[in-house]
N, C-alpha and C. Protein backbone atom coordinates (compact mmCIF):
# COMPACT_ATOMS: atom_id res chain seq x y z
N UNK A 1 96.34 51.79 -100.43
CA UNK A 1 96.09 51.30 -99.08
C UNK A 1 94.85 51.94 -98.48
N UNK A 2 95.09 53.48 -98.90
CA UNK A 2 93.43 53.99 -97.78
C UNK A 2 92.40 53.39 -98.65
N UNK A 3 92.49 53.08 -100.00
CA UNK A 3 90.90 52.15 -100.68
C UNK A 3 90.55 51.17 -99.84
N UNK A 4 91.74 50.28 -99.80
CA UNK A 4 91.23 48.97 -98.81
C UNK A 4 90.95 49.33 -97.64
N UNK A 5 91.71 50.46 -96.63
CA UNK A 5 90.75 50.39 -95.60
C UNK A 5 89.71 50.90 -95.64
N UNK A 6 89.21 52.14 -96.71
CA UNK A 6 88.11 52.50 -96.89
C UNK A 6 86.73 51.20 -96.81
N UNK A 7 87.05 50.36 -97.97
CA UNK A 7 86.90 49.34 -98.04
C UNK A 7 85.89 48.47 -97.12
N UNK A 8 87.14 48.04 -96.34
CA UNK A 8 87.02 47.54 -95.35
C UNK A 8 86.21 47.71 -94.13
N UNK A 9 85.62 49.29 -94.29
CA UNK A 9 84.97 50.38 -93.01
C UNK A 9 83.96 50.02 -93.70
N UNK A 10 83.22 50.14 -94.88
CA UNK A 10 82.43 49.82 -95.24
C UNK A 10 81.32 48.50 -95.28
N UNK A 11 82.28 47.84 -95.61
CA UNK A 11 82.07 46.17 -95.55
C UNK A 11 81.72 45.35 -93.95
N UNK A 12 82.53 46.27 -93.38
CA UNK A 12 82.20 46.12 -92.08
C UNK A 12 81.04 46.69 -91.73
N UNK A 13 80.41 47.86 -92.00
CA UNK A 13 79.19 48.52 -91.21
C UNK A 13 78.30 48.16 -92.11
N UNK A 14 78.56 47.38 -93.38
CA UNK A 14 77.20 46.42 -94.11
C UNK A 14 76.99 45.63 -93.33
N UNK A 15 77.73 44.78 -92.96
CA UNK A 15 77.71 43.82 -92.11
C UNK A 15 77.29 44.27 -90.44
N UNK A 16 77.46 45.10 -90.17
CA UNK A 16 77.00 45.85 -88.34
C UNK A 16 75.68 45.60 -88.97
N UNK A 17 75.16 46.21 -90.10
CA UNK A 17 73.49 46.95 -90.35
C UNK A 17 72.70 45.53 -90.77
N UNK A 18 73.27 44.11 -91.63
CA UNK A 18 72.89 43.23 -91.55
C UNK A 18 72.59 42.22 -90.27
N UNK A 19 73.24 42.29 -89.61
CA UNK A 19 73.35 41.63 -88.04
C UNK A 19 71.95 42.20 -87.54
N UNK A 20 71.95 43.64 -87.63
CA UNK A 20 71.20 44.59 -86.43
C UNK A 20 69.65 44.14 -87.23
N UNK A 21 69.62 44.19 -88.49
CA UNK A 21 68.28 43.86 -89.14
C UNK A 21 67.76 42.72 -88.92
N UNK A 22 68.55 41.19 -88.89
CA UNK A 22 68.06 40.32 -88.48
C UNK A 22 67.67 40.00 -87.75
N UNK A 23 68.32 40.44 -86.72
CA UNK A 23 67.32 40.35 -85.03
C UNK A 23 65.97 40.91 -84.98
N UNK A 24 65.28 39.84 -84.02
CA UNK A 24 63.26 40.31 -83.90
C UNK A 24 63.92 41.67 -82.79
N UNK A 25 62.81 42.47 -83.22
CA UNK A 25 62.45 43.19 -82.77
C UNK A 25 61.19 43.18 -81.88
N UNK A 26 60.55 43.06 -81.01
CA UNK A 26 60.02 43.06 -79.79
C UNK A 26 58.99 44.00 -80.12
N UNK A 27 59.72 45.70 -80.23
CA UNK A 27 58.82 46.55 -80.15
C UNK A 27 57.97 46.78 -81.58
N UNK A 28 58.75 46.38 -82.69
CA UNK A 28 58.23 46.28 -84.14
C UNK A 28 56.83 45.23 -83.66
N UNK A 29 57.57 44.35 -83.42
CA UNK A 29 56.24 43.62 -83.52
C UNK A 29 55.34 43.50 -82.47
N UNK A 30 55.26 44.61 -81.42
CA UNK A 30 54.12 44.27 -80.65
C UNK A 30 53.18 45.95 -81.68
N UNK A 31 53.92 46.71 -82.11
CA UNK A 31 53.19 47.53 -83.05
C UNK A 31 52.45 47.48 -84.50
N UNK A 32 53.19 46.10 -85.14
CA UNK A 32 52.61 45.07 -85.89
C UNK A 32 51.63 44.25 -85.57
N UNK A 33 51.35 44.11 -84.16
CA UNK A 33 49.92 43.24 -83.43
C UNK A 33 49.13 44.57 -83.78
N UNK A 34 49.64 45.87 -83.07
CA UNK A 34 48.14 46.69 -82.76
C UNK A 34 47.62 46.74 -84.04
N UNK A 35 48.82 46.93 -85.30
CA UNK A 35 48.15 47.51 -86.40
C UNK A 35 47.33 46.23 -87.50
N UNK A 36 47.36 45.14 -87.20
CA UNK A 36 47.40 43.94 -88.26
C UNK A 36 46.02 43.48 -87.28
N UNK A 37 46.62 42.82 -86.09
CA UNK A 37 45.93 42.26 -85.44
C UNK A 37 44.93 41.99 -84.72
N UNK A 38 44.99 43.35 -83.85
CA UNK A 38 44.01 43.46 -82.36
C UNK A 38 42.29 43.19 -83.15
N UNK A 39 42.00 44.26 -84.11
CA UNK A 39 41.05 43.89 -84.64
C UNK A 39 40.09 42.71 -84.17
N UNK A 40 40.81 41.51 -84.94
CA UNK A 40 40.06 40.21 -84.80
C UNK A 40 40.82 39.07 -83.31
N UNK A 41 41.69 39.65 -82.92
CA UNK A 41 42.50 38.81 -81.51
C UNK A 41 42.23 39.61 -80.48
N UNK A 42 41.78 40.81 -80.17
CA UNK A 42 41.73 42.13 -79.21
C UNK A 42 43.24 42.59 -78.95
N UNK A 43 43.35 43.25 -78.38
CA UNK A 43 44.74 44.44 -77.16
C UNK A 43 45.31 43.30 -76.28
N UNK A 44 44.51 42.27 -76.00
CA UNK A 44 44.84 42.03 -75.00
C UNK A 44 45.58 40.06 -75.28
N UNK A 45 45.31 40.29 -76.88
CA UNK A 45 45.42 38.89 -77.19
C UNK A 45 44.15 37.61 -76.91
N UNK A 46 43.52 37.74 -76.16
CA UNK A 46 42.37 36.90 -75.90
C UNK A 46 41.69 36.26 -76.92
N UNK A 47 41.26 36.95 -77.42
CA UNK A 47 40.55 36.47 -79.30
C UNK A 47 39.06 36.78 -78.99
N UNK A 48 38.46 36.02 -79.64
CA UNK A 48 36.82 35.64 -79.42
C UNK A 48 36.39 34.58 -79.72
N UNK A 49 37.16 33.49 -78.64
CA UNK A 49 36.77 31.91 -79.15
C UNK A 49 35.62 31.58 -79.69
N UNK A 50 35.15 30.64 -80.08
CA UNK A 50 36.06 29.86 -81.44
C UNK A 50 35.96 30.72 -82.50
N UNK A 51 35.54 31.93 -82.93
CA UNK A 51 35.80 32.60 -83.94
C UNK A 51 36.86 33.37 -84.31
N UNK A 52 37.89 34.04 -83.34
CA UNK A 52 39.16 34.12 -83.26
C UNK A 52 39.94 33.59 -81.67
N UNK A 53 40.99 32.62 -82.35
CA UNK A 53 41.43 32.33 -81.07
C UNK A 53 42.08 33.08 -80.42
N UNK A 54 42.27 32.64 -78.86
CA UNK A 54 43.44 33.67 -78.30
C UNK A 54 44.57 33.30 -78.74
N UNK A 55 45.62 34.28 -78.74
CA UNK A 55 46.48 34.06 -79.28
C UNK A 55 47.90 34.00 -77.73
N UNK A 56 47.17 34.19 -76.92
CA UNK A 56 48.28 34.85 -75.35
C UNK A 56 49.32 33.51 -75.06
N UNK A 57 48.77 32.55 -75.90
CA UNK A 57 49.44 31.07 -75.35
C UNK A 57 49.72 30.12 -76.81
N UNK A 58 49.58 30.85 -77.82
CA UNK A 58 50.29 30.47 -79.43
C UNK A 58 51.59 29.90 -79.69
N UNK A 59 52.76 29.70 -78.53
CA UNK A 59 54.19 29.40 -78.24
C UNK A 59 53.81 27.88 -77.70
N UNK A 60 52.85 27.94 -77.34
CA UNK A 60 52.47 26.14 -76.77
C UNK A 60 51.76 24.95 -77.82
N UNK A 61 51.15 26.05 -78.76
CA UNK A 61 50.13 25.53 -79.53
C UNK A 61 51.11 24.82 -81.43
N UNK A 62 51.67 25.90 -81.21
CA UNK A 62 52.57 26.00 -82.49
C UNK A 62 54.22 26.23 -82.26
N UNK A 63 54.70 25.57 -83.88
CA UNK A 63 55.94 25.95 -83.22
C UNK A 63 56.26 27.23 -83.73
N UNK A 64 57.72 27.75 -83.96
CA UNK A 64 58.07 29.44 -84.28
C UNK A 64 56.97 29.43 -85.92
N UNK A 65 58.03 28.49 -86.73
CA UNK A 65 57.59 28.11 -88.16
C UNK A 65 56.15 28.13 -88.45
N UNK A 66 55.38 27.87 -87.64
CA UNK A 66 54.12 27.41 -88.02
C UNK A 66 53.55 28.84 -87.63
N UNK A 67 53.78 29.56 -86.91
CA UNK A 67 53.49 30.95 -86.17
C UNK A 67 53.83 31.65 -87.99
N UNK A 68 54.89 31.93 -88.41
CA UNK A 68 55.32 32.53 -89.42
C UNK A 68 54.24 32.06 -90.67
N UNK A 69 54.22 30.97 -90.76
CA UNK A 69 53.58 30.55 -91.91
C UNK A 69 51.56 30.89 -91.90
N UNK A 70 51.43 31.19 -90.61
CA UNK A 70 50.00 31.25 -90.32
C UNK A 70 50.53 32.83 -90.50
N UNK A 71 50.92 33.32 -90.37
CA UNK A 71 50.83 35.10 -90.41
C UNK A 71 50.98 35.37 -91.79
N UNK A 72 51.91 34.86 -92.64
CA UNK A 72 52.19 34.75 -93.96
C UNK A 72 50.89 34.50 -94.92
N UNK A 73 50.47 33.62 -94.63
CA UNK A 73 49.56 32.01 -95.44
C UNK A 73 48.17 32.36 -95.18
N UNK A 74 47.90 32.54 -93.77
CA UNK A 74 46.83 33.06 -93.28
C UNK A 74 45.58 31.59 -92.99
N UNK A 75 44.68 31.40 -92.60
CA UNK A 75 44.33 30.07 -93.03
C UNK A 75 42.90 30.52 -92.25
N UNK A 76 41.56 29.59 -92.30
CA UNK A 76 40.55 29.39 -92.03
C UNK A 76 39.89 31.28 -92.30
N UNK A 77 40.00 31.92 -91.29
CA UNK A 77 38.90 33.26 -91.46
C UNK A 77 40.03 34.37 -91.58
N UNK A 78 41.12 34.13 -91.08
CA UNK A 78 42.38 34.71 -90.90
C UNK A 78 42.68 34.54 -92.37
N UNK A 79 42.76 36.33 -92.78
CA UNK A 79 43.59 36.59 -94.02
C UNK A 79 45.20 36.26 -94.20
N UNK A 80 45.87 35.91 -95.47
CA UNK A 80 47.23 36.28 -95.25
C UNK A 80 47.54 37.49 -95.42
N UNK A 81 48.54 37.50 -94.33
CA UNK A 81 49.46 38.66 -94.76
C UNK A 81 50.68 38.78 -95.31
N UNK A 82 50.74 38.71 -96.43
CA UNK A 82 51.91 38.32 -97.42
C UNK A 82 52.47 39.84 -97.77
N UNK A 83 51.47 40.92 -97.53
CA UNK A 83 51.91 42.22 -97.73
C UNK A 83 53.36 42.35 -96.95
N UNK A 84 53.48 41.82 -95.26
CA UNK A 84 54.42 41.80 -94.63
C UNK A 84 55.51 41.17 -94.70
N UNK A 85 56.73 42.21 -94.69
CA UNK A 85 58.51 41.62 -95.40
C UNK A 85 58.52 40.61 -94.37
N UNK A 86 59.60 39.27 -94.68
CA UNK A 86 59.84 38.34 -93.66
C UNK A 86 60.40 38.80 -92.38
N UNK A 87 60.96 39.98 -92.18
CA UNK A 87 62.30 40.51 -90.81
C UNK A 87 60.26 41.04 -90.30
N UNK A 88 59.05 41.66 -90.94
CA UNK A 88 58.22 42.00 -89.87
C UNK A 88 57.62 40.55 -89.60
N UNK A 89 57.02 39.76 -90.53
CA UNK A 89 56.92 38.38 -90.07
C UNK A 89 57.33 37.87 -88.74
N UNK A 90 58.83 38.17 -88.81
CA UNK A 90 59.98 37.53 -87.85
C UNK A 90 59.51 38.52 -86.05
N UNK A 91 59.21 39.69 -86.18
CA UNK A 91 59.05 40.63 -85.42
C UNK A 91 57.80 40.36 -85.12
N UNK A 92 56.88 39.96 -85.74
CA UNK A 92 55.34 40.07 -84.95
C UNK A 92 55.52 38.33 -84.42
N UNK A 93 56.06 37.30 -85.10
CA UNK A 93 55.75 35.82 -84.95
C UNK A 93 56.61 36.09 -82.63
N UNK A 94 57.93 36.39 -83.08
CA UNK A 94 58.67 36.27 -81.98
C UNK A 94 58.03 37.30 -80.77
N UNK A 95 56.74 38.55 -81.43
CA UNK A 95 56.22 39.19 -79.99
C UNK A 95 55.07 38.45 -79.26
N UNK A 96 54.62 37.67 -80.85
CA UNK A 96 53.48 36.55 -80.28
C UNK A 96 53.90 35.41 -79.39
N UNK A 97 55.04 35.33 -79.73
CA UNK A 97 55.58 33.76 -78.80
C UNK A 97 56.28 34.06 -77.31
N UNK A 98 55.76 35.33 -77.03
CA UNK A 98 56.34 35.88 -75.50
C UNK A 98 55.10 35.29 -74.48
């Protein structure tokens, strides 16, 4: 009996630590902008039209998916970043779409 509840304590706090990982993180990814991003978009998100766009209004332009796949994929002067796991993907796409 204490195996299974052992068990069970376990299986359960895999599951707490899976839940807690999937959720965006906010602060991951506005620290994923400074370090990836600002570069070629600035601090402030603005960009340097037409050579980098702003990015402050990217939630109107695109949808979540297309946000992910441009951070991923990378496209026109914009490198991909494929180096980045999908949960930071998920964390920088959802600080961009604030």
């Amino acid at each position: 009996m204490k195996t299974i509840l052992a068990m069970a304590v376990v299986l359960c706090g895999a599951a707490s630590a899976t839940t807690a990982w999937s959720k965006d993180d906010p602060a991951a990814g506005a620290k994923l902008y400074t370090t990836h991003c600002t570069a070629c978009h600035g601090a402030n998100r603005a960009g340097v039209p037409p050579t980098f766009p702003a990015l402050t209004d990217v939630a109107k332009r695109l949808q979540p998916a297309q946000i992910k796949e441009k951070i991923s994929k990378g496209g026109g002067l914009m490198p991909p970043f494929s180096q980045l796991s999908p949960q930071e993907i998920d964390n920088l796409a959802s600080y961009l779409a604030k």
